[in-house]
Structure formats: structure tokens, C-alpha cells
Protein backbone atom coordinates (compact mmCIF):
# COMPACT_ATOMS: atom_id res chain seq x y z
CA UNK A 1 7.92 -23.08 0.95
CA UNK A 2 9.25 -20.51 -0.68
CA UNK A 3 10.65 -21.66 -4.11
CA UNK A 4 14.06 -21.32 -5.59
CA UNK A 5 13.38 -18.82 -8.47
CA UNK A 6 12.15 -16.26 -5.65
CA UNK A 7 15.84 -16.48 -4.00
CA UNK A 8 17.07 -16.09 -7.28
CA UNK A 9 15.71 -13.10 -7.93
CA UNK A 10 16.41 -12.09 -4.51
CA UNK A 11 20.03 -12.62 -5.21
CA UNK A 12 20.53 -10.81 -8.24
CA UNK A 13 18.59 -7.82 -6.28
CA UNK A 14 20.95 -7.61 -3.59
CA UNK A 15 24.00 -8.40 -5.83
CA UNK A 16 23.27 -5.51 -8.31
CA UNK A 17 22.38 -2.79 -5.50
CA UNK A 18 25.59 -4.17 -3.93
CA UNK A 19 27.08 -3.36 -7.19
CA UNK A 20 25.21 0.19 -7.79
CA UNK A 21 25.97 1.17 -4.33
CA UNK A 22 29.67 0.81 -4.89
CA UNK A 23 29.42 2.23 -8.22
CA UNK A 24 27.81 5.40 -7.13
CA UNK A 25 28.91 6.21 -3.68
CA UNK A 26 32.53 7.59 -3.44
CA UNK A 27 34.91 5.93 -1.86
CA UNK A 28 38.57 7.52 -1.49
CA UNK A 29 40.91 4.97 -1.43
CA UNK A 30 44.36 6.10 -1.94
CA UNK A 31 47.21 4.12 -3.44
CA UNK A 32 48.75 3.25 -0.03
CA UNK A 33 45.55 1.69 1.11
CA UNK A 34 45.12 -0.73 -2.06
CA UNK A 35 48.78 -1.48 -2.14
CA UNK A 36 48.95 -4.45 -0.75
CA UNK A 37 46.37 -5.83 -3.55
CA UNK A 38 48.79 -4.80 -6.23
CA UNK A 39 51.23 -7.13 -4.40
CA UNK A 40 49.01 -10.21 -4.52
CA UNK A 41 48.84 -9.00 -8.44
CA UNK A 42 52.30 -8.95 -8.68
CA UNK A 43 52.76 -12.42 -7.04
CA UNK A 44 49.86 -13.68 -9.19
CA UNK A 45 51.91 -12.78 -12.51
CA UNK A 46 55.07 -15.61 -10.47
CA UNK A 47 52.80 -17.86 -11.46
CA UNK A 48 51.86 -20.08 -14.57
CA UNK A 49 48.45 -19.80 -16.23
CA UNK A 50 47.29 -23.10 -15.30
CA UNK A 51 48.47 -22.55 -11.79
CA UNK A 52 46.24 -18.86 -11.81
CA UNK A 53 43.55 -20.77 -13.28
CA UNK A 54 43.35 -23.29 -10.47
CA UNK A 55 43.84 -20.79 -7.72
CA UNK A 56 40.45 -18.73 -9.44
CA UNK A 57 38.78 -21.83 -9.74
CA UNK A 58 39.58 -23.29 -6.42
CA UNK A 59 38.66 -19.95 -4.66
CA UNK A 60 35.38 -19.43 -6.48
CA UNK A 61 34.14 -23.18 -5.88
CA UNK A 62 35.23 -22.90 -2.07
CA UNK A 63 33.17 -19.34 -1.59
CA UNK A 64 30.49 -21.15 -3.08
CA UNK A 65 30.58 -23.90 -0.67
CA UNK A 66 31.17 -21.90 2.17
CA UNK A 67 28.07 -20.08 1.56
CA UNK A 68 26.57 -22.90 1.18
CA UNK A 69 26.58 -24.91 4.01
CA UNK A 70 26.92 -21.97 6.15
CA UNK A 71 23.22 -20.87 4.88
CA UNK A 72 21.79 -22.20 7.84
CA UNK A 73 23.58 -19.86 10.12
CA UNK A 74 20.40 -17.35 9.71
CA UNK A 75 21.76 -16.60 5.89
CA UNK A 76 24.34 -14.79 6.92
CA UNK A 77 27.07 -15.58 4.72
CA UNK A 78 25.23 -15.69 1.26
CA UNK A 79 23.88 -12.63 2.09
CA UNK A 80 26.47 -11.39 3.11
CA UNK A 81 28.58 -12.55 0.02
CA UNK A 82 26.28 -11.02 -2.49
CA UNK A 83 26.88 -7.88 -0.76
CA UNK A 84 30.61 -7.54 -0.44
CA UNK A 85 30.89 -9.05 -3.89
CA UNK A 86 28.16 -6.34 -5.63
CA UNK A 87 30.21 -3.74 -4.05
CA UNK A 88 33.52 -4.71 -5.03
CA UNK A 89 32.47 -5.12 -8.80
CA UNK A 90 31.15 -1.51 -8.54
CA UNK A 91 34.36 0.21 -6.39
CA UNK A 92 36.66 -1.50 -8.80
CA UNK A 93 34.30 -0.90 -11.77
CA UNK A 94 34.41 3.18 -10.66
CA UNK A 95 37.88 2.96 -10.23
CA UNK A 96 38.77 1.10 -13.39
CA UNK A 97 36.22 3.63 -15.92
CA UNK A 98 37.75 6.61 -13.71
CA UNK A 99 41.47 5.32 -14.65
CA UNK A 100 41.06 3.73 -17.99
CA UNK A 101 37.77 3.85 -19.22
CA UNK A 102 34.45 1.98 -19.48
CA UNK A 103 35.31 -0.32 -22.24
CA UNK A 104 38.13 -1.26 -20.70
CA UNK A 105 36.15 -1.94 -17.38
CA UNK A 106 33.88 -3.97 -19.89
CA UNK A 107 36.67 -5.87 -21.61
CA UNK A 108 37.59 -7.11 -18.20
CA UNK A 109 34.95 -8.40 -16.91
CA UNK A 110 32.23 -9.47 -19.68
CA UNK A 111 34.48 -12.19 -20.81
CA UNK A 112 34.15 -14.43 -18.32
CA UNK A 113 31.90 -12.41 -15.71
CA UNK A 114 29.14 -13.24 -18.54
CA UNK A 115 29.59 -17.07 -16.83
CA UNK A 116 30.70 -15.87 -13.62
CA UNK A 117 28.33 -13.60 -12.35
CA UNK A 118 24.86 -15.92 -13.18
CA UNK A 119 27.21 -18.74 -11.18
CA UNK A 120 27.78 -16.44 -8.33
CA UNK A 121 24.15 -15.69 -8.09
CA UNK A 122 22.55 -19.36 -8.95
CA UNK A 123 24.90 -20.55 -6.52
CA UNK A 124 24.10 -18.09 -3.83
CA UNK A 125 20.24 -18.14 -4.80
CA UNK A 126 20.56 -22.37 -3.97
CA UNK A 127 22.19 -21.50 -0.38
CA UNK A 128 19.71 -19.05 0.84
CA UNK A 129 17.37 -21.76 -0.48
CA UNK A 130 18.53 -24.16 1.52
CA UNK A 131 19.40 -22.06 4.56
CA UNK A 132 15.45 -21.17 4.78
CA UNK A 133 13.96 -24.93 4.39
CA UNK A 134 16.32 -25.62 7.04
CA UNK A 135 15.76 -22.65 9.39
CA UNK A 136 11.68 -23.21 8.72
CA UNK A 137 12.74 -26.62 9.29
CA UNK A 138 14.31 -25.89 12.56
CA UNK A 139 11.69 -24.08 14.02
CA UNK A 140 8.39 -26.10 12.75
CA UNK A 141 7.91 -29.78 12.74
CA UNK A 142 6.28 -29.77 10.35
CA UNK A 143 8.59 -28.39 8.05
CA UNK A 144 10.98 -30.46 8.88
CA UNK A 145 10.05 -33.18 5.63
CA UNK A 146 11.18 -30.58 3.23
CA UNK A 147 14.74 -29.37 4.08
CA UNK A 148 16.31 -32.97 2.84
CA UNK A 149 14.20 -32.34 -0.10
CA UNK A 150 15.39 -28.58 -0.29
CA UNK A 151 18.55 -29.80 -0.09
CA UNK A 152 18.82 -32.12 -2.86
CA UNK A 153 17.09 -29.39 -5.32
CA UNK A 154 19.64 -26.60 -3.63
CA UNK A 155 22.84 -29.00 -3.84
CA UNK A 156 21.64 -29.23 -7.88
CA UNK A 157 21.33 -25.61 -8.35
CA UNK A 158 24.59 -25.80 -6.57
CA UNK A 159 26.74 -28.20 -8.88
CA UNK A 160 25.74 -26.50 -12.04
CA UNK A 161 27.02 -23.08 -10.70
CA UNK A 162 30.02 -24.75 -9.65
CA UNK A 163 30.22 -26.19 -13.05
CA UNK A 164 29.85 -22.94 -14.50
CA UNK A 165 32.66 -21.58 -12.98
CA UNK A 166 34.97 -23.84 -14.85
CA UNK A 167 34.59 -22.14 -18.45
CA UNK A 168 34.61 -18.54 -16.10
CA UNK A 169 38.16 -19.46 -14.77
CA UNK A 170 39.37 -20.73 -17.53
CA UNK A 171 38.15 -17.53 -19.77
CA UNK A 172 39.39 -15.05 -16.87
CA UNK A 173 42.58 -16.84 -16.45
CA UNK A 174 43.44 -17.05 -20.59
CA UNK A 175 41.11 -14.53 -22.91
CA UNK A 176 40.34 -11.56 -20.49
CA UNK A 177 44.27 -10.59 -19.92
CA UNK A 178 44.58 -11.19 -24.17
CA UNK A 179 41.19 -8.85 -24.59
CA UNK A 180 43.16 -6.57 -21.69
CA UNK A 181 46.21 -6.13 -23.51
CA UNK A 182 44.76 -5.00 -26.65
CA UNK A 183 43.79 -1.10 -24.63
């Protein structure tokens, strides 16, 4: 059985060549093609902070749980999740240090994406966890005793990276945009 630190590390390998990846490779986007997410910006700035904070919260914790119980499904979506999200830290992280400039890409995130980004990859390192003991599970009987175990140690993992991302939201939703405003 392989054990959960492996995955971890696993995680944060995929994560931060996601991230390098979309850091180094250009990508043109023009302004007409990343409108639309300045709209959801603009709509996000209707709202109050405790209502941002909840929606940050309540999106991170159900990404997390999608990825979880979807791990089965061949490990698709956590894999797939460390991707996408790797990448988007390092497009928007080359766009930001091309537009502002790299402390101000590191004033954005490092507040909370100190919390956030361990979360993201304990709780993604706990689903591919569990989506192997249950695919080895699956396909030998006789690995079939250790997915409810695997489970139970992956649903752990799981609940303190969803705890985690309580302090991130709350940080990203009231000190990064006050660390923000001082550039």
C-alpha cells in the first residue's frame, strides 16, 4: 500500500510544475478574453466581507470534496485539480509580476496562500490516497481490507485541510485586499 506521505509529495510535484508550467510558458490572453473574470470581480466587490468570505470558503471546501470522493474515478479529478490549479497560480502569477510587480504578486497570495496552498495539496494528497486503496481494492481481493481503513486515515488528512482553509478564507477575504491596497 502505498502510504500517504508518497501522494503528498506527489501532489506538491504536480501542483508546482502545474505552477512553473504556467509561469514560464506564454500564454496571450487579451483583455477581451479575461473579461468576463473582471465581471465576477466586480460582482464580488456587491458583496459584504463575510458574505466573500463564505463564498471562498464554501468553494474551497466543496473542490476539496469533490476531489475527494471522485478519487476513485481512476484519480482523475485530484489530478486533474492540482493541475489546473498549479497553472492558474503561475498564468495569473506572470500576469500579475508582468502588470504590477513581484511583490505585489507576493503580497497577494502569501497571506493566506501560506495556509491555502499546504490545504490544497494535503487535501488532494488524502484523495489520491484514497482513490488508489480503493482502485487496488477494486481490482484485488485481497486488497479489499484496506480501502475502509484508507479511508478513515484519507477522510483525516481530509478534515484538517478543510480546517485549514478556514484561517485561509478568512485571511484572503480580510488582510490580503488591506496588504493589496498598500501598492
Amino acid at each position: 500500500m502505498m502510504n500517504l506521505r508518497r501522494w503528498l509529495i506527489i501532489s506538491a510535484v504536480i501542483f508546482f510544475s502545474g505552477m512553473l508550467v504556467g509561469f514560464l510558458v506564454p500564454i496571450n490572453l487579451d483583455i477581451e478574453s479575461i473579461a468576463p473574470l473582471g465581471d465576477i470581480v466586480d460582482d464580488f466587490d456587491s458583496f459584504s466581507s463575510p458574505a466573500v468570505f463564505m463564498l471562498i470558503l464554501i468553494n474551497n471546501l466543496v473542490a476539496l470534496g469533490f476531489a475527494f470522493f471522485l478519487s476513485p474515478l481512476l484519480l482523475i479529478v485530484p489530478l486533474f485539480s492540482l493541475v489546473v490549479n498549479g497553472l492558474v497560480v503561475g498564468v495569473v502569477g506572470s500576469m500579475i509580476i508582468e502588470q504590477e510587480s513581484f511583490l505585489f504578486l507576493i503580497a497577494g497570495i502569501l497571506p493566506h496562500g501560506i495556509i491555502e496552498i499546504p490545504a490544497l495539496l494535503l487535501a488532494l494528497g488524502a484523495s489520491l490516497n484514497f482513490g488508489f486503496i480503493t482502485m487496488k481494492g477494486l481490482f484485488k481481493r485481497e486488497e479489499r481490507g484496506n480501502i475502509f481503513p484508507g479511508f478513515i486515515a484519507s477522510v483525516k488528512i481530509l478534515g484538517i485541510a478543510a480546517s485549514l482553509m478556514i484561517p485561509a478564507a478568512l485571511i484572503e477575504t480580510f488582510i490580503t485586499p488591506l496588504i493589496l491596497g498598500l501598492f
